[in-house]
N, C-alpha and C. Protein backbone atom coordinates (compact mmCIF):
# COMPACT_ATOMS: atom_id res chain seq x y z
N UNK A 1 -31.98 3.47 -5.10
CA UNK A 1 -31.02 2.69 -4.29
C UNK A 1 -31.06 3.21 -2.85
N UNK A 2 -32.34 2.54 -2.08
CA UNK A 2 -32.38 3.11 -1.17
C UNK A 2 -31.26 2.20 0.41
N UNK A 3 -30.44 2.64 0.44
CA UNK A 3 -29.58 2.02 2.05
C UNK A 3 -30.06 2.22 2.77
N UNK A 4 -30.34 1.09 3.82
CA UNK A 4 -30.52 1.30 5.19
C UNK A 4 -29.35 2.24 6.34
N UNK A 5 -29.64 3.11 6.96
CA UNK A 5 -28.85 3.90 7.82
C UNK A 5 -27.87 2.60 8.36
N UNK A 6 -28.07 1.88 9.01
CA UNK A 6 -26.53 1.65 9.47
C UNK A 6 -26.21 0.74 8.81
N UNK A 7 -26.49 0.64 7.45
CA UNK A 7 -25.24 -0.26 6.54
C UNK A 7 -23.87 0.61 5.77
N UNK A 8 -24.88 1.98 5.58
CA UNK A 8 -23.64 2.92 4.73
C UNK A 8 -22.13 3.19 5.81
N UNK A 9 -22.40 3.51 7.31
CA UNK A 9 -21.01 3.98 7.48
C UNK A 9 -19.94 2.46 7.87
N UNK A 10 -20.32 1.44 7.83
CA UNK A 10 -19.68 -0.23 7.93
C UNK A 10 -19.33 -0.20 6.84
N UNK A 11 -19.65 0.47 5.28
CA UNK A 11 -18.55 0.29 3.92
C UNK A 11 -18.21 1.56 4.55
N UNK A 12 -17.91 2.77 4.83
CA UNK A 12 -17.20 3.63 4.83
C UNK A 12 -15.81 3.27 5.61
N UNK A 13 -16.79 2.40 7.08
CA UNK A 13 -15.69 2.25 7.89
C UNK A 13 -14.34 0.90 7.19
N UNK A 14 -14.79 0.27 6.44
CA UNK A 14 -14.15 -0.60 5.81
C UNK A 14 -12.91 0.11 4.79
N UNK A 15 -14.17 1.10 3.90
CA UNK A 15 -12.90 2.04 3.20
C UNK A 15 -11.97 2.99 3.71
N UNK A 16 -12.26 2.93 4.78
CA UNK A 16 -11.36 3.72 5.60
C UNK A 16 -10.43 3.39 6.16
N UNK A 17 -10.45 1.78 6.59
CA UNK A 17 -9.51 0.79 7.53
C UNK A 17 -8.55 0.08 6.51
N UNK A 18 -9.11 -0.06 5.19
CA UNK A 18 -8.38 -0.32 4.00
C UNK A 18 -7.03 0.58 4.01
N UNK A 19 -7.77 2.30 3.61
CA UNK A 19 -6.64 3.60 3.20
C UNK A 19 -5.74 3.11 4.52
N UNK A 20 -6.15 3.13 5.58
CA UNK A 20 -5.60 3.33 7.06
C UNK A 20 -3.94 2.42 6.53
N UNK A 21 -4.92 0.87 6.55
CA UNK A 21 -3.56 0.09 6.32
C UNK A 21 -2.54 0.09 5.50
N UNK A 22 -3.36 0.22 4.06
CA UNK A 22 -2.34 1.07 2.95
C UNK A 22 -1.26 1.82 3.17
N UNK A 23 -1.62 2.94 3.63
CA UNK A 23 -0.98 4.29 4.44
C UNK A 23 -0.03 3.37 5.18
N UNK A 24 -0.12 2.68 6.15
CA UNK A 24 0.81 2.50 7.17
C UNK A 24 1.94 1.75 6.67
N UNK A 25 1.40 0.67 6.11
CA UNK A 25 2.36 -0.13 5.30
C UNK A 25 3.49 0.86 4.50
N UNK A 26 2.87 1.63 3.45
CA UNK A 26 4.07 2.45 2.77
C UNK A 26 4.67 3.18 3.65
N UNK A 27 4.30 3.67 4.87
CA UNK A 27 5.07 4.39 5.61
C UNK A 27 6.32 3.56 6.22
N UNK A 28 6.27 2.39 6.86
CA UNK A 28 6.90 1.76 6.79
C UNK A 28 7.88 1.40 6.42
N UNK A 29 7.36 1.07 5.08
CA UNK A 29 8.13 0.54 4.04
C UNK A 29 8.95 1.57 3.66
N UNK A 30 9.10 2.86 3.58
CA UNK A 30 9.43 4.34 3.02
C UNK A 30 10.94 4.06 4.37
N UNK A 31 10.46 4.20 5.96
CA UNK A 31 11.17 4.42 6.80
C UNK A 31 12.10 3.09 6.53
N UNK A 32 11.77 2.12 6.27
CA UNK A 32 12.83 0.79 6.13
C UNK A 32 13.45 0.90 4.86
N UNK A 33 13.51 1.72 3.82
CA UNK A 33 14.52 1.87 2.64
C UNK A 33 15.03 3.19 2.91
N UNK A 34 14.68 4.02 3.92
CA UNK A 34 15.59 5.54 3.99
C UNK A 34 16.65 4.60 5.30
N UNK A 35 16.16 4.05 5.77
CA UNK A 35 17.45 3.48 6.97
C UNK A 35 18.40 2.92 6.72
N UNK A 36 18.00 2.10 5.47
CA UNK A 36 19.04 1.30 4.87
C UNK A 36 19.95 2.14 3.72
N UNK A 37 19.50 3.06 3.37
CA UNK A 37 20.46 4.14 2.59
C UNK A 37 21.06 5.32 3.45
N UNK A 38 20.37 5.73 3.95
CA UNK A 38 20.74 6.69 4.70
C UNK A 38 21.05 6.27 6.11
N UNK A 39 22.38 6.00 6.33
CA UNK A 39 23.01 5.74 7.80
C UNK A 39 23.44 6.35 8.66
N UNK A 40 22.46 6.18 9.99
CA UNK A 40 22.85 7.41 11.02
C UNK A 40 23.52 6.71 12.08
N UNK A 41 24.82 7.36 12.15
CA UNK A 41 25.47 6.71 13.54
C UNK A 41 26.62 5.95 12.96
C-alpha cells in the first residue's frame, strides 16, 4: 500500500480538523450547561 507523499498528510489534516471541531463543540456545549446551572452575578 504504497501512498503518494502528499496524499497522506490531507487525511491527517482532515482527521485532525474533524478532532478540532469535535473538541470545540463539547467545549461549548460543557460552558453553555455550567452557565445555566451555575449562576454568576
Amino acid at each position: 500500500m504504497d501512498l503518494k507523499p502528499e496524499e497522506h498528510p490531507k487525511g491527517s489534516f482532515v482527521l485532525v480538523m474533524i478532532f478540532f471541531v469535535v473538541f470545540l463543540a463539547l467545549y461549548l456545549l460543557n460552558w453553555k450547561f455550567l452557565s445555566e446551572i451555575w449562576i454568576v452575578g
